[in-house]
C-alpha atoms as a PDB file:
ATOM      1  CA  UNK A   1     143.127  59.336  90.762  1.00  0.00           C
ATOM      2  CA  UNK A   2     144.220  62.188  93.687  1.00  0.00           C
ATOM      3  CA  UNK A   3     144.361  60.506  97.255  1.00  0.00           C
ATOM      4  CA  UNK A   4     142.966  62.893  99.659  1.00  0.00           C
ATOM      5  CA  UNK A   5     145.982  64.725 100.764  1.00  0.00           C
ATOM      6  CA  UNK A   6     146.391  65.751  97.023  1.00  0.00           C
ATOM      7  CA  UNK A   7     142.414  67.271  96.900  1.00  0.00           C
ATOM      8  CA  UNK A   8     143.673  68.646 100.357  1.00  0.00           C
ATOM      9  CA  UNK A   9     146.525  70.531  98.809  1.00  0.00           C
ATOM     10  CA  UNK A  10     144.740  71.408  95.846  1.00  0.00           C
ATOM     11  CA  UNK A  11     141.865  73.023  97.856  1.00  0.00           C
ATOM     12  CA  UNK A  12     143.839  74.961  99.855  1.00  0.00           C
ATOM     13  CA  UNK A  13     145.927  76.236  96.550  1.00  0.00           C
ATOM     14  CA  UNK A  14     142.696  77.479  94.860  1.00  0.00           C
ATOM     15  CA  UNK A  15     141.567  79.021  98.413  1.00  0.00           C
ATOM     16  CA  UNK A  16     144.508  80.658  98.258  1.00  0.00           C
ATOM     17  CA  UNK A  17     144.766  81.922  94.925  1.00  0.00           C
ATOM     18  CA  UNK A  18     141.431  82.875  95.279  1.00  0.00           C
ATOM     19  CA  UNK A  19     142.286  85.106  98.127  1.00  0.00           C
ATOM     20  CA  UNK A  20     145.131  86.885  96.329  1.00  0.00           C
ATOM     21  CA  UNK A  21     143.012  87.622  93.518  1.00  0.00           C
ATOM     22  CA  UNK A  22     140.203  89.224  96.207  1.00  0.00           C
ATOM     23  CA  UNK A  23     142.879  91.382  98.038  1.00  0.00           C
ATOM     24  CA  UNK A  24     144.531  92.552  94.996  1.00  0.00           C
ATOM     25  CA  UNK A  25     141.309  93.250  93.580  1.00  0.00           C
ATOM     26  CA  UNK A  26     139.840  95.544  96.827  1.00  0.00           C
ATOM     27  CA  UNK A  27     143.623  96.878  98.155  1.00  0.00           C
ATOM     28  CA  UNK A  28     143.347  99.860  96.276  1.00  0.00           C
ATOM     29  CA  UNK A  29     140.114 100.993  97.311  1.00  0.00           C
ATOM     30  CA  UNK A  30     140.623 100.468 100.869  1.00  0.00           C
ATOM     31  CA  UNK A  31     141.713 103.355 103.326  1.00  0.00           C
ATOM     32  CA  UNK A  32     144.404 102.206 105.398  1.00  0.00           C
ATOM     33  CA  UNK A  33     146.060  99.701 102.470  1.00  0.00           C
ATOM     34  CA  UNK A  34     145.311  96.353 104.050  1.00  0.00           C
ATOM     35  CA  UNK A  35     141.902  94.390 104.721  1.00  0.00           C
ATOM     36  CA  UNK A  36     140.354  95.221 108.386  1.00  0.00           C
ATOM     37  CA  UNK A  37     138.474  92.875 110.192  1.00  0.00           C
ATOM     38  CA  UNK A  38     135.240  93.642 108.218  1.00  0.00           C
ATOM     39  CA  UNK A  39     136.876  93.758 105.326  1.00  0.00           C
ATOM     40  CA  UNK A  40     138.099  90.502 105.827  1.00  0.00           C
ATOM     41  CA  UNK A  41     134.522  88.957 106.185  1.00  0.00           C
ATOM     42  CA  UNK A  42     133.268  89.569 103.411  1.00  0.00           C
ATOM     43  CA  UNK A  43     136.334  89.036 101.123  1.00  0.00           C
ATOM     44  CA  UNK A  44     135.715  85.394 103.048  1.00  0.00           C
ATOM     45  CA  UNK A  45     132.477  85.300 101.832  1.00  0.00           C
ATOM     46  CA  UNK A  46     133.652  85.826  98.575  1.00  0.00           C
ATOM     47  CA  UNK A  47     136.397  83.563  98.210  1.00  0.00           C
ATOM     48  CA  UNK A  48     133.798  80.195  99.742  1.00  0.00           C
ATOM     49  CA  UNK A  49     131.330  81.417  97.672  1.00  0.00           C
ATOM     50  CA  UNK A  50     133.833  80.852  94.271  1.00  0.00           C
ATOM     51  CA  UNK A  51     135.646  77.788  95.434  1.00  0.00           C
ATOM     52  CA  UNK A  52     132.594  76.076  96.761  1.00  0.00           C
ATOM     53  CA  UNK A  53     133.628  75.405  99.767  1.00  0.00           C
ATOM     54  CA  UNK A  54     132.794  76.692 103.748  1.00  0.00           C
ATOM     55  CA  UNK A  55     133.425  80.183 105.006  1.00  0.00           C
ATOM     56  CA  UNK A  56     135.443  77.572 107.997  1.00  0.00           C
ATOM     57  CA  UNK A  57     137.693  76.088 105.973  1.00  0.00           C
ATOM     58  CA  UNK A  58     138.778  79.509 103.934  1.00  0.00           C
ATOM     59  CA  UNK A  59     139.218  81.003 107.615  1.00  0.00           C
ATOM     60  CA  UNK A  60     141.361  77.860 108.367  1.00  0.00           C
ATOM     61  CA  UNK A  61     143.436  78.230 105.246  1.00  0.00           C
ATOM     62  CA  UNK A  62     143.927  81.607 104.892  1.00  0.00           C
ATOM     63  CA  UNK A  63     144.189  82.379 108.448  1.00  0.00           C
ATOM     64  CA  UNK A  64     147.069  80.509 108.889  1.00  0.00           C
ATOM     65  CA  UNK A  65     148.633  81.897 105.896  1.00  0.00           C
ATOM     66  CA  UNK A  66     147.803  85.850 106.440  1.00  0.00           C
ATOM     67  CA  UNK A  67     146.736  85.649 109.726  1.00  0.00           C
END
């Protein structure tokens, strides 16, 4: 059984991976090589959407990452 720092860690792995696979996936086809702001919230979107969890907690997670 995972205690709840492991489901913690685990969710925030999968949020991440999530978001690599998003900004590898859209990099190329935006203008200035990096996600703007509204870029960014919808790639958000995206990434809650497939890990089934709040657009919050992927700002949480991946803002402190990628700021």
């Amino acid at each position: 059984m995972l205690d709840q720092d492991q489901i913690v860690a685990f969710a925030r792995d999968e949020i991440l991976a999530a978001w690599a696979r998003i900004v590898a996936a859209t990099l190329p086809h935006l203008p200035f090589g990096k996600p703007l702001a509204v870029d960014r919230i919808g790639m958000v979107r995206r990434v809650a959407q497939e890990c089934g969890c709040t657009v919050d907690q992927v700002h949480e997670v991946v803002g402190a990452e990628h700021g």
